[in-house]
Protein backbone atom coordinates (compact mmCIF):
# COMPACT_ATOMS: atom_id res chain seq x y z
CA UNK A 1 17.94 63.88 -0.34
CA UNK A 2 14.32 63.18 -0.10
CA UNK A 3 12.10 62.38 2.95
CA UNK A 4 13.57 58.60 3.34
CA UNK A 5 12.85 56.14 6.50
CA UNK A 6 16.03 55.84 8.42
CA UNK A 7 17.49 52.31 9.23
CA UNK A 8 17.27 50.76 12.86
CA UNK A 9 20.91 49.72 12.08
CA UNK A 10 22.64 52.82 11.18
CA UNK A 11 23.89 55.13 13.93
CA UNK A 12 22.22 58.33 12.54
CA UNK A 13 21.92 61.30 14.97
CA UNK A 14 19.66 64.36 13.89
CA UNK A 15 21.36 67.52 13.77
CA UNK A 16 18.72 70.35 13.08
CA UNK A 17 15.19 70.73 11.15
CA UNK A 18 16.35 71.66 7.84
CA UNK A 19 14.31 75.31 7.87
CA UNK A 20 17.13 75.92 10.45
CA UNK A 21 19.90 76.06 8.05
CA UNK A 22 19.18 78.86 4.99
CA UNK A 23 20.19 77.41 1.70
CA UNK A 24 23.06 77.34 0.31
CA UNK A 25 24.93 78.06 4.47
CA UNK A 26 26.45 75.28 6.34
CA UNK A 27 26.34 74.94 10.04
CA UNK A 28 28.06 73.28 12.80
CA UNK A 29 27.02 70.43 15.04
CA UNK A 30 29.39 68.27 17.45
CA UNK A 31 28.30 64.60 16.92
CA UNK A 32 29.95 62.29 18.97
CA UNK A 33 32.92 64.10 19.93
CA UNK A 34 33.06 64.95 16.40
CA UNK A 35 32.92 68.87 14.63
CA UNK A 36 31.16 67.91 11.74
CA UNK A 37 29.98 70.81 9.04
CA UNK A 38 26.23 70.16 7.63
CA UNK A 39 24.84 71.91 4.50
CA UNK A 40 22.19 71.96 3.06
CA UNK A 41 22.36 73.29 -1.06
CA UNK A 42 19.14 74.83 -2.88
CA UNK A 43 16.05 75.77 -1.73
CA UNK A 44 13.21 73.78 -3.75
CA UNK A 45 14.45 70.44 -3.80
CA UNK A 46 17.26 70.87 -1.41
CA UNK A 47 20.38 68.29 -0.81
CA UNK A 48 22.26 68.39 2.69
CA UNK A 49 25.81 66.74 3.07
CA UNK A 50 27.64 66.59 6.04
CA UNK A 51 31.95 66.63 5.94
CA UNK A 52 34.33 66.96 8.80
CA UNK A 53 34.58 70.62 9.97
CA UNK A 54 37.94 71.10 10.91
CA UNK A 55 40.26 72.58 7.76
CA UNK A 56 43.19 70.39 7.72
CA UNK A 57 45.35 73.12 6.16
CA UNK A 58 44.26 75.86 9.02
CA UNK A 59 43.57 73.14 11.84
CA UNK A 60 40.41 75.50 12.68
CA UNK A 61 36.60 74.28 12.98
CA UNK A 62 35.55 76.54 10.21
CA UNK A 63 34.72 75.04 7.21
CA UNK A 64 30.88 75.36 7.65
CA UNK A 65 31.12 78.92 7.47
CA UNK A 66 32.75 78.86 4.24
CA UNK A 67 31.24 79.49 0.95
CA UNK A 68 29.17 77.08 -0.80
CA UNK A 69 29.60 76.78 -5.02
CA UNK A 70 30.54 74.41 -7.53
CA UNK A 71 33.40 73.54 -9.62
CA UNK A 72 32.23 72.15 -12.85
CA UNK A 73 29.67 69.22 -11.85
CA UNK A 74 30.90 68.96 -8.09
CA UNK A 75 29.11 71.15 -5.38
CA UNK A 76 32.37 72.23 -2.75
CA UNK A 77 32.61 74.45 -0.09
CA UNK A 78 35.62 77.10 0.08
CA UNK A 79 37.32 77.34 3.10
CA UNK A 80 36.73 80.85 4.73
CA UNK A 81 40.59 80.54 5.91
CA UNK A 82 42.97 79.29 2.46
CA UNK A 83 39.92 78.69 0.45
CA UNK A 84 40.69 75.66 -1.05
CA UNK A 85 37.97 73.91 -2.13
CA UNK A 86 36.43 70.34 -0.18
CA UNK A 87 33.87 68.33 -2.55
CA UNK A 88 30.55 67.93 -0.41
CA UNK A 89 30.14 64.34 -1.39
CA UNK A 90 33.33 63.16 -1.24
CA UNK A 91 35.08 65.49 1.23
CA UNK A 92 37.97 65.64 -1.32
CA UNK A 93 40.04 68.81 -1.29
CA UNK A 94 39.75 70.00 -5.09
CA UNK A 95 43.60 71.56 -4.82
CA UNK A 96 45.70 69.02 -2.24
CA UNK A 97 44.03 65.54 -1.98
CA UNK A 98 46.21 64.96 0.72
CA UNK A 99 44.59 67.20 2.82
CA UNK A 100 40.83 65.88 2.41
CA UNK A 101 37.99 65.56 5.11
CA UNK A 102 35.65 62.63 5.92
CA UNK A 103 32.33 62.93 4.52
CA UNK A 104 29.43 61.43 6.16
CA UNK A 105 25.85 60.46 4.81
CA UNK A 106 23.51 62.64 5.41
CA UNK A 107 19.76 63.00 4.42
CA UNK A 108 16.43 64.59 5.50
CA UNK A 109 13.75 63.01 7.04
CA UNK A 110 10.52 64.22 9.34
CA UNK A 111 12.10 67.88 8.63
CA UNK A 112 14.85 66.79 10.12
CA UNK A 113 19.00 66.75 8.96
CA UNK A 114 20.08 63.76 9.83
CA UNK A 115 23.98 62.75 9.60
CA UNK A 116 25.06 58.95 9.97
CA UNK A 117 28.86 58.78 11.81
């Protein structure tokens, strides 16, 4: 996501500056009540997405530590506990759809990650 100007209307909440998380990593940030696992993917031009953090199939807050790839044309993130794989855009788990996370938009601006709940 580029450098955009964030909407007055939106509820976005910054998380980090994005040199805080290294590329390719996710980390963790309670928004509202909320765990909510940010990423940010490549270094150059990077992209950040933000999904819920808690692993529906473990019922841990872990899913920012897990491993960030791709499966085909969809960037996911392997769950460090059952590693099946949630879709960073979508929050869809790639094995059990019935167990997928909220995703959340997310973008950069000022430096800044922000995530909009």
């Amino acid at each position: 996501m580029n450098d955009l100007s964030l909407s007055a209307n939106a509820n976005w909440v910054a998380v980090c500056a994005l040199d805080d998380i290294v590329p390719d990593t996710g980390v963790c940030a309670l928004l509202h009540g909320r765990h909510v696992a940010v990423f940010r993917v490549g270094d150059a031009a990077p992209r950040v997405y933000a999904i819920d953090n808690v692993d529906p199939n473990a019922g841990a807050s872990v899913l920012s530590r897990g491993l960030v790839g791709s499966l085909g044309e969809r960037v996911v993130v392997a769950s460090p506990i059952y590693k099946q794989h949630f879709d960073l855009a979508s929050g869809e788990c790639m094995e059990a759809p019935e167990h997928s996370v909220a995703a959340w938009p997310a973008r950069v601006s000022g430096g800044m990650v922000w995530v909009a709940l």
